[in-house]
PDB file of N, CA and C in Angstrom:
ATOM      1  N   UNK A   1    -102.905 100.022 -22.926  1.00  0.00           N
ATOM      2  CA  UNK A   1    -103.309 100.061 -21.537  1.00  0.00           C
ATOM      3  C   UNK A   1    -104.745  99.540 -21.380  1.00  0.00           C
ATOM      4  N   UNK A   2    -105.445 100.221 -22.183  1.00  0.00           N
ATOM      5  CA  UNK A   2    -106.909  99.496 -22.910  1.00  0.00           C
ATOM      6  C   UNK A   2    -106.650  97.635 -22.375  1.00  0.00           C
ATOM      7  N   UNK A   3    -106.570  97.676 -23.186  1.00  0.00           N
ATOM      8  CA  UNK A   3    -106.552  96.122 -22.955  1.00  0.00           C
ATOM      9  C   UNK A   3    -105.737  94.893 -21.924  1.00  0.00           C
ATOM     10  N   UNK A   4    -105.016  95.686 -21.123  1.00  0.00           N
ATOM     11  CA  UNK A   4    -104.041  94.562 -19.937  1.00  0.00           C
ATOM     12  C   UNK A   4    -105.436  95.365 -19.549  1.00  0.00           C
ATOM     13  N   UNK A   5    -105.954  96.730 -18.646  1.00  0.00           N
ATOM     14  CA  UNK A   5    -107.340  96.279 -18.444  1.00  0.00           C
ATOM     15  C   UNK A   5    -108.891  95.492 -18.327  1.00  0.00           C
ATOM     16  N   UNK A   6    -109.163  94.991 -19.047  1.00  0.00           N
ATOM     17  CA  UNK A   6    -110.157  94.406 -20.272  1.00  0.00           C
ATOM     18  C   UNK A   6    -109.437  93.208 -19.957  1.00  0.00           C
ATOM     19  N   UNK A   7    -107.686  92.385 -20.089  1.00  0.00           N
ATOM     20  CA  UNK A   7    -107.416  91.063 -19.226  1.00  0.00           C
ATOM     21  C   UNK A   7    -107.677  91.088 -17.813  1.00  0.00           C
ATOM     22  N   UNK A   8    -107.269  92.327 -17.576  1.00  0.00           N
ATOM     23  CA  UNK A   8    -107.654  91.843 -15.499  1.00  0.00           C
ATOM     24  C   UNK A   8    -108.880  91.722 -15.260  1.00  0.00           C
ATOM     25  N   UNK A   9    -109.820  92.579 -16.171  1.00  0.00           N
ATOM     26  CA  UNK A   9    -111.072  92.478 -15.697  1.00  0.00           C
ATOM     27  C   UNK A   9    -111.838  90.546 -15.991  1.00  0.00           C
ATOM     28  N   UNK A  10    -111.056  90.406 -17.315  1.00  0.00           N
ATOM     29  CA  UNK A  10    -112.001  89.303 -18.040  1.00  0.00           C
ATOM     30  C   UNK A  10    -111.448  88.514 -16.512  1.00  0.00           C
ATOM     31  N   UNK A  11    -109.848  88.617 -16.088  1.00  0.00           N
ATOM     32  CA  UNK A  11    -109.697  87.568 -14.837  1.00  0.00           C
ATOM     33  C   UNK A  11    -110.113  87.755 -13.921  1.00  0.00           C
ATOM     34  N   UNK A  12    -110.521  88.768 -13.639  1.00  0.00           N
ATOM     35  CA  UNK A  12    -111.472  89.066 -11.931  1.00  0.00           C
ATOM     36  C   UNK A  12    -112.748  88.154 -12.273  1.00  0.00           C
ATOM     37  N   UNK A  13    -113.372  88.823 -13.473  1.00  0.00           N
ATOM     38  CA  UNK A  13    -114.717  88.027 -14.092  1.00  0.00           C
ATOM     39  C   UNK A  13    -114.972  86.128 -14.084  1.00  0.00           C
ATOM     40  N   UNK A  14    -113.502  85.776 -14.290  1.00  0.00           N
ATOM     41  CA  UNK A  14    -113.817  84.276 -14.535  1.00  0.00           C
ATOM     42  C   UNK A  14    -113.329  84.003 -13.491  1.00  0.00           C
ATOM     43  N   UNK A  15    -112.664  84.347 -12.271  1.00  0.00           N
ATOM     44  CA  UNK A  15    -113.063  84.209 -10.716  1.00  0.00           C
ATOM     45  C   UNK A  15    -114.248  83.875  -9.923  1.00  0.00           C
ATOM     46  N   UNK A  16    -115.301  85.179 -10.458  1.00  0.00           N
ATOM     47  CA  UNK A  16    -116.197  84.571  -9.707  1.00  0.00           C
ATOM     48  C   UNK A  16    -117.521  83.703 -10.440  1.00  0.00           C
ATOM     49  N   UNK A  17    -116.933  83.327 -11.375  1.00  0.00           N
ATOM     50  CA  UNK A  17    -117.598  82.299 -12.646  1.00  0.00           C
ATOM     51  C   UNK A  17    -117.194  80.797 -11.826  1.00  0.00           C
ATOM     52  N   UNK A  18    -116.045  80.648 -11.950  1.00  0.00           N
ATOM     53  CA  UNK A  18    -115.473  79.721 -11.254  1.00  0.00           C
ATOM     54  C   UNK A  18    -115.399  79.073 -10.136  1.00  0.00           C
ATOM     55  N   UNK A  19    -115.826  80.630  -8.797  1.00  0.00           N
ATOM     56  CA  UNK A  19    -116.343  79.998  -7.614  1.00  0.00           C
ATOM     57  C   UNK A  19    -117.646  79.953  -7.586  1.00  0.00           C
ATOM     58  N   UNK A  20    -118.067  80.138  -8.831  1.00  0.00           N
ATOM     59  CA  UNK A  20    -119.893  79.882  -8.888  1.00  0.00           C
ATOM     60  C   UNK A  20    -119.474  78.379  -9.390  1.00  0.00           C
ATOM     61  N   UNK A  21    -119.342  78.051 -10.206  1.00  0.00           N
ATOM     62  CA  UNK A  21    -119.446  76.776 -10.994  1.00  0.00           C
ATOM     63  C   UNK A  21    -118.829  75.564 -10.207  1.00  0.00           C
ATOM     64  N   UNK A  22    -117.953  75.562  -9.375  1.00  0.00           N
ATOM     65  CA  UNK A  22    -117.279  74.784  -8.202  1.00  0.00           C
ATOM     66  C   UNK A  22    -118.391  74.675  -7.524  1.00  0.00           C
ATOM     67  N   UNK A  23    -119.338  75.756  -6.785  1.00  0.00           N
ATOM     68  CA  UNK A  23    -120.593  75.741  -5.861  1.00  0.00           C
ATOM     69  C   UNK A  23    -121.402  74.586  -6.966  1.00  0.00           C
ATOM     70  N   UNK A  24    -121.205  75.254  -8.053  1.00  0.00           N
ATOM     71  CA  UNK A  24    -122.890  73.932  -8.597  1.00  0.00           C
ATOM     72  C   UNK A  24    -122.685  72.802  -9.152  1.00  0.00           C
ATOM     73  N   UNK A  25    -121.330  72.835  -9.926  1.00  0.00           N
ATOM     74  CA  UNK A  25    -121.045  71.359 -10.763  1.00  0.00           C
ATOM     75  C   UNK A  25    -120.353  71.140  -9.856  1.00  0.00           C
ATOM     76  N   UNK A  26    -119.647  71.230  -8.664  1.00  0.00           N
ATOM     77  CA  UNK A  26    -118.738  70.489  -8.635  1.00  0.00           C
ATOM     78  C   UNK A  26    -117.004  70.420  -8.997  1.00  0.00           C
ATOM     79  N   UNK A  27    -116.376  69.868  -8.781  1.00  0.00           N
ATOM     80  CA  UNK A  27    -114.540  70.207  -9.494  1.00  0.00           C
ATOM     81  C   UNK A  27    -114.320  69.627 -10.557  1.00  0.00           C
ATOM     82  N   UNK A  28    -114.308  68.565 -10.767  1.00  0.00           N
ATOM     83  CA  UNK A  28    -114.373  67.673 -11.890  1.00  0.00           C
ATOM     84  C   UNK A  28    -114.288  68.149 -13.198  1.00  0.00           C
ATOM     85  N   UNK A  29    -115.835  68.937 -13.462  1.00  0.00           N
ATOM     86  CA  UNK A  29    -116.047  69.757 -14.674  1.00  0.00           C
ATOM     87  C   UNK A  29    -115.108  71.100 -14.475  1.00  0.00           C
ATOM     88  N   UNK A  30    -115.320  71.947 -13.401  1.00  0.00           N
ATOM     89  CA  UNK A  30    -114.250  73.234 -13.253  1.00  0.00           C
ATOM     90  C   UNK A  30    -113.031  72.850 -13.374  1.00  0.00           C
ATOM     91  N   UNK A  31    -112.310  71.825 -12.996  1.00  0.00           N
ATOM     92  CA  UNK A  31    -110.905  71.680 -13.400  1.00  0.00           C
ATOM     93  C   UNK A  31    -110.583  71.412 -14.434  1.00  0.00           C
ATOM     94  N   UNK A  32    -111.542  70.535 -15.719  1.00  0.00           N
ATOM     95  CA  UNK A  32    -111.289  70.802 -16.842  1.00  0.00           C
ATOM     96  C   UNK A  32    -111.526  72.119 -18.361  1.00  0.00           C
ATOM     97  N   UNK A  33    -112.252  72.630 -17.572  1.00  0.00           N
ATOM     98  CA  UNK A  33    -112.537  74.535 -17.867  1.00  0.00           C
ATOM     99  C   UNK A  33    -111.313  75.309 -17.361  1.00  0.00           C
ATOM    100  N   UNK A  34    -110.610  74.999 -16.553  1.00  0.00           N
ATOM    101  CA  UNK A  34    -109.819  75.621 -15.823  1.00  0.00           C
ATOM    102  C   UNK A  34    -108.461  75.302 -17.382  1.00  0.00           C
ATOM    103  N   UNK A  35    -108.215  74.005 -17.420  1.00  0.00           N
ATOM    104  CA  UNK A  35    -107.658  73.550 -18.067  1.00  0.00           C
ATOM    105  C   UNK A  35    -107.512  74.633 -19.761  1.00  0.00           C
ATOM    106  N   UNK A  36    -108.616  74.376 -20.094  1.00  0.00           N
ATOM    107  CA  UNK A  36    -108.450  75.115 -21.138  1.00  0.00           C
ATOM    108  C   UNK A  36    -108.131  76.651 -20.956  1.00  0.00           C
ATOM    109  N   UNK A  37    -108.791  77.667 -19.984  1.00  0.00           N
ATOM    110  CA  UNK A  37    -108.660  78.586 -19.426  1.00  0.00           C
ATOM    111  C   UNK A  37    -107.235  78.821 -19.593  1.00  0.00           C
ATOM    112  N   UNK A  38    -106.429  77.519 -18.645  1.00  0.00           N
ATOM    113  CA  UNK A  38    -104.854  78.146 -17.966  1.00  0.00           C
ATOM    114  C   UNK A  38    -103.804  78.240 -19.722  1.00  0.00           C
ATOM    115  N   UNK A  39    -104.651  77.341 -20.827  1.00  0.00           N
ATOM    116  CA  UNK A  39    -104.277  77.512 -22.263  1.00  0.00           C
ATOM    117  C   UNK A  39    -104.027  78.795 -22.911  1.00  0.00           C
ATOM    118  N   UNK A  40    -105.231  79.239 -22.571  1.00  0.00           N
ATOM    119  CA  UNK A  40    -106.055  80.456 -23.278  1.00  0.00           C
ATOM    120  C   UNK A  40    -105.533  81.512 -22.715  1.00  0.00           C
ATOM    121  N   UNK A  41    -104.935  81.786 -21.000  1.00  0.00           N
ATOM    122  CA  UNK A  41    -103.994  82.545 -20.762  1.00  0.00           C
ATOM    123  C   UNK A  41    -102.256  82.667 -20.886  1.00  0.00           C
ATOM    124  N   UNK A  42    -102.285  81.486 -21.529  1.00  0.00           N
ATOM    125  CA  UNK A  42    -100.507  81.179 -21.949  1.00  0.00           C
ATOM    126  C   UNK A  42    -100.769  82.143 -23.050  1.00  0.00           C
ATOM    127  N   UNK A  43    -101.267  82.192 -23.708  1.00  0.00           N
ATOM    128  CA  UNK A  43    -101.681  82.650 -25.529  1.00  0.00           C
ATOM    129  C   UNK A  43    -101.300  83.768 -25.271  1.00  0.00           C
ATOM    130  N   UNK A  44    -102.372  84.388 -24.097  1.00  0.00           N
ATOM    131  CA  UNK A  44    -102.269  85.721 -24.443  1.00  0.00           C
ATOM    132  C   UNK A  44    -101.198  86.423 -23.835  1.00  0.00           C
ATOM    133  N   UNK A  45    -100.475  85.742 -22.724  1.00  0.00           N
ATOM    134  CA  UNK A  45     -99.359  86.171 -22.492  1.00  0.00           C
ATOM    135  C   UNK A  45     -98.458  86.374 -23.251  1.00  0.00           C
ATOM    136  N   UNK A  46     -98.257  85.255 -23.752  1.00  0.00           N
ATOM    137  CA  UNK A  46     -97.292  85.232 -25.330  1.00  0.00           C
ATOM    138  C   UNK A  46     -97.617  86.291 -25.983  1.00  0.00           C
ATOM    139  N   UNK A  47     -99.148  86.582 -26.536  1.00  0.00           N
ATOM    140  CA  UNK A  47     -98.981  87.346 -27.566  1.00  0.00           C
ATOM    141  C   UNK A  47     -98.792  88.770 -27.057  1.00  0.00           C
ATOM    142  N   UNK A  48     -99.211  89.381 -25.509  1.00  0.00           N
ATOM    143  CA  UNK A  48     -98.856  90.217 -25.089  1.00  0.00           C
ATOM    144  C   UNK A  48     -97.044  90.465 -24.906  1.00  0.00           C
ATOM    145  N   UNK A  49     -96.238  90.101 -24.262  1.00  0.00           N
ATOM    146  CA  UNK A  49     -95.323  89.762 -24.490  1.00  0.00           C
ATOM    147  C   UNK A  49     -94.486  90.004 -26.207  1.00  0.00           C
ATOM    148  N   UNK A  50     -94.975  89.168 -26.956  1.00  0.00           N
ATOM    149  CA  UNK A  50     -94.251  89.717 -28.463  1.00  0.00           C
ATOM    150  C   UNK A  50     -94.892  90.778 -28.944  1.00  0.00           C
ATOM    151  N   UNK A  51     -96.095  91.495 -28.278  1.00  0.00           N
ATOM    152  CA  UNK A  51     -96.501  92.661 -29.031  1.00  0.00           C
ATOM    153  C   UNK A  51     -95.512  93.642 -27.910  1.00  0.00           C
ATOM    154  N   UNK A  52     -95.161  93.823 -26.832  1.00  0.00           N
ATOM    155  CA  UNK A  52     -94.217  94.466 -26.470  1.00  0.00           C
ATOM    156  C   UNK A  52     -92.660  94.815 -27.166  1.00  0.00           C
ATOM    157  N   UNK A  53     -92.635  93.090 -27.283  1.00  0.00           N
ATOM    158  CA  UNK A  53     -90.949  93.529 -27.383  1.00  0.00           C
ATOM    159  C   UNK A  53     -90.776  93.415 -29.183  1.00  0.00           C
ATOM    160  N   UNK A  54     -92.099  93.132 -29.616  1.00  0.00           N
ATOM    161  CA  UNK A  54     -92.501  93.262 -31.049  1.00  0.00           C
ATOM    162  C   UNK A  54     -90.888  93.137 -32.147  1.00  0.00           C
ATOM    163  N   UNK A  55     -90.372  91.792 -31.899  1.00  0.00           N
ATOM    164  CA  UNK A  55     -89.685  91.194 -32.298  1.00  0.00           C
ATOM    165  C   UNK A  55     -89.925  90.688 -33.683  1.00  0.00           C
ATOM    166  N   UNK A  56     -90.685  89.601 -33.738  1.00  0.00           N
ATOM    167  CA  UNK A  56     -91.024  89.017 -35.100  1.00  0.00           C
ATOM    168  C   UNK A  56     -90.203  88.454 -35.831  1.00  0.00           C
ATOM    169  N   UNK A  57     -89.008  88.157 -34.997  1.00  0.00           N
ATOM    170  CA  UNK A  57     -87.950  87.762 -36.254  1.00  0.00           C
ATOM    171  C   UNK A  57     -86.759  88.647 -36.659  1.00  0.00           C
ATOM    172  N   UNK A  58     -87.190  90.192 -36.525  1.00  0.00           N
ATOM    173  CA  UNK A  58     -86.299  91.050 -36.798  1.00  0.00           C
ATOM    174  C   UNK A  58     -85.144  91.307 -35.722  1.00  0.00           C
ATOM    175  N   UNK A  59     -83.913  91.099 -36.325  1.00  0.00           N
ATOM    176  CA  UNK A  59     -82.864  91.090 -35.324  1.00  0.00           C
ATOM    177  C   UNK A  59     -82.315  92.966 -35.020  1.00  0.00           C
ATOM    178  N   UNK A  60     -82.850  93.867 -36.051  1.00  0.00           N
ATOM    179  CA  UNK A  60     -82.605  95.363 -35.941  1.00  0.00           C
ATOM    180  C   UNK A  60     -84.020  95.771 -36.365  1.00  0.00           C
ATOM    181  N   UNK A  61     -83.389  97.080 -35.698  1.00  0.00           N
ATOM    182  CA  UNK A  61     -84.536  98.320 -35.783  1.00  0.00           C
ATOM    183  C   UNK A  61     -84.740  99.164 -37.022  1.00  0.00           C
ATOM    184  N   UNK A  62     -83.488  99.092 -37.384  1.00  0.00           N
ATOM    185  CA  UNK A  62     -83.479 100.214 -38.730  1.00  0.00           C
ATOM    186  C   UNK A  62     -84.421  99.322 -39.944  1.00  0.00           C
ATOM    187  N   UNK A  63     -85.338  98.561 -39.812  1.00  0.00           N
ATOM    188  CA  UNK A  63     -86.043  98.106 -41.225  1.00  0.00           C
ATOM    189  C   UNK A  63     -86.691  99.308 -42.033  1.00  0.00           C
ATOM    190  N   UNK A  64     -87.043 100.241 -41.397  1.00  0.00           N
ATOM    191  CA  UNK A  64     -87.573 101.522 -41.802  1.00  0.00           C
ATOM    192  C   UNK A  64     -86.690 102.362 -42.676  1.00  0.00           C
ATOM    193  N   UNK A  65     -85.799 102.626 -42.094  1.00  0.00           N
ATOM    194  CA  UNK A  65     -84.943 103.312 -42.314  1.00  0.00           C
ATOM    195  C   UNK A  65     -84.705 103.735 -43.997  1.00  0.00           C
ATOM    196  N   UNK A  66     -84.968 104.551 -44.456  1.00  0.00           N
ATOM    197  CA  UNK A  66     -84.343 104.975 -45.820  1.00  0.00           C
ATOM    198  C   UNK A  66     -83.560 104.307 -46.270  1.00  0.00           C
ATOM    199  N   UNK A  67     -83.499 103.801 -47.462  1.00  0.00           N
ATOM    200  CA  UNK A  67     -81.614 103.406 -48.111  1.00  0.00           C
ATOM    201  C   UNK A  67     -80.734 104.471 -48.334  1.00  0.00           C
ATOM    202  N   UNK A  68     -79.693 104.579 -48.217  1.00  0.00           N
ATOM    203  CA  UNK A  68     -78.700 105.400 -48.839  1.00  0.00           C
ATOM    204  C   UNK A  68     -78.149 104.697 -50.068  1.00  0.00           C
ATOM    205  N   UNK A  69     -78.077 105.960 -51.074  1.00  0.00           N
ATOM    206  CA  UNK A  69     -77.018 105.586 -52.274  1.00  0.00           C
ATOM    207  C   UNK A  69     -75.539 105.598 -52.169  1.00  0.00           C
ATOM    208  N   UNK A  70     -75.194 104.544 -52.622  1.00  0.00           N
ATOM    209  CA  UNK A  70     -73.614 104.679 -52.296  1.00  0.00           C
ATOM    210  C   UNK A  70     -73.281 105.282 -53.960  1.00  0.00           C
ATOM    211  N   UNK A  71     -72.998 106.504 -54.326  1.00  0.00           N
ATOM    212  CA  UNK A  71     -72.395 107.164 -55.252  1.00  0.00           C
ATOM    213  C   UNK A  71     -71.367 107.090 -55.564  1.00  0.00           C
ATOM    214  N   UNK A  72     -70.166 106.573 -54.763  1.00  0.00           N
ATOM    215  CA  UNK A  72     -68.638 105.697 -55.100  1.00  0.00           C
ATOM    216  C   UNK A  72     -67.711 107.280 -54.657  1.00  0.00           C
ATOM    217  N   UNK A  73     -68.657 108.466 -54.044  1.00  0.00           N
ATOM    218  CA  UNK A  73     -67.888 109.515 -54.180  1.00  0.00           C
ATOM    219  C   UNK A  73     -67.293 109.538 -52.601  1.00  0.00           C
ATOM    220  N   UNK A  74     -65.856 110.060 -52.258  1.00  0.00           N
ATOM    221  CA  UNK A  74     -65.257 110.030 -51.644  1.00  0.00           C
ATOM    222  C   UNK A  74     -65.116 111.328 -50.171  1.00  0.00           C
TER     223      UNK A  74
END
């Protein structure tokens, strides 16, 4: 919870970075900041996203799970 926090904030934060930097440079330079930006939030979606459904490859849950001995007994 920590941290989707700590993202909304960093995005409220580079809001008003952005309508500062539009005021002084101009668009030109902000649209290519933006650029990398709209990168840098794919990422973390993604990685938010697979830390949820914390997949990794594994198609089951039981990786944990104890082994059982099969003893051949009936």
């Amino acid at each position: 919870m920590i941290f989707l926090i700590t993202i909304a904030g960093l995005f409220g934060l580079w809001l008003l970075i952005d309508t500062y930097l539009i005021n002084r440079w101009g668009k030109d330079l902000v649209n290519s900041i933006n650029k990398i930006y709209d990168g840098l939030k794919a990422f973390i979606a993604v990685y938010v996203i697979d830390s949820i459904t914390n997949t990794n490859g594994n198609d089951s849950d039981d990786d944990d799970a104890p082994e059982v001995e099969d003893r051949g007994e009936a």
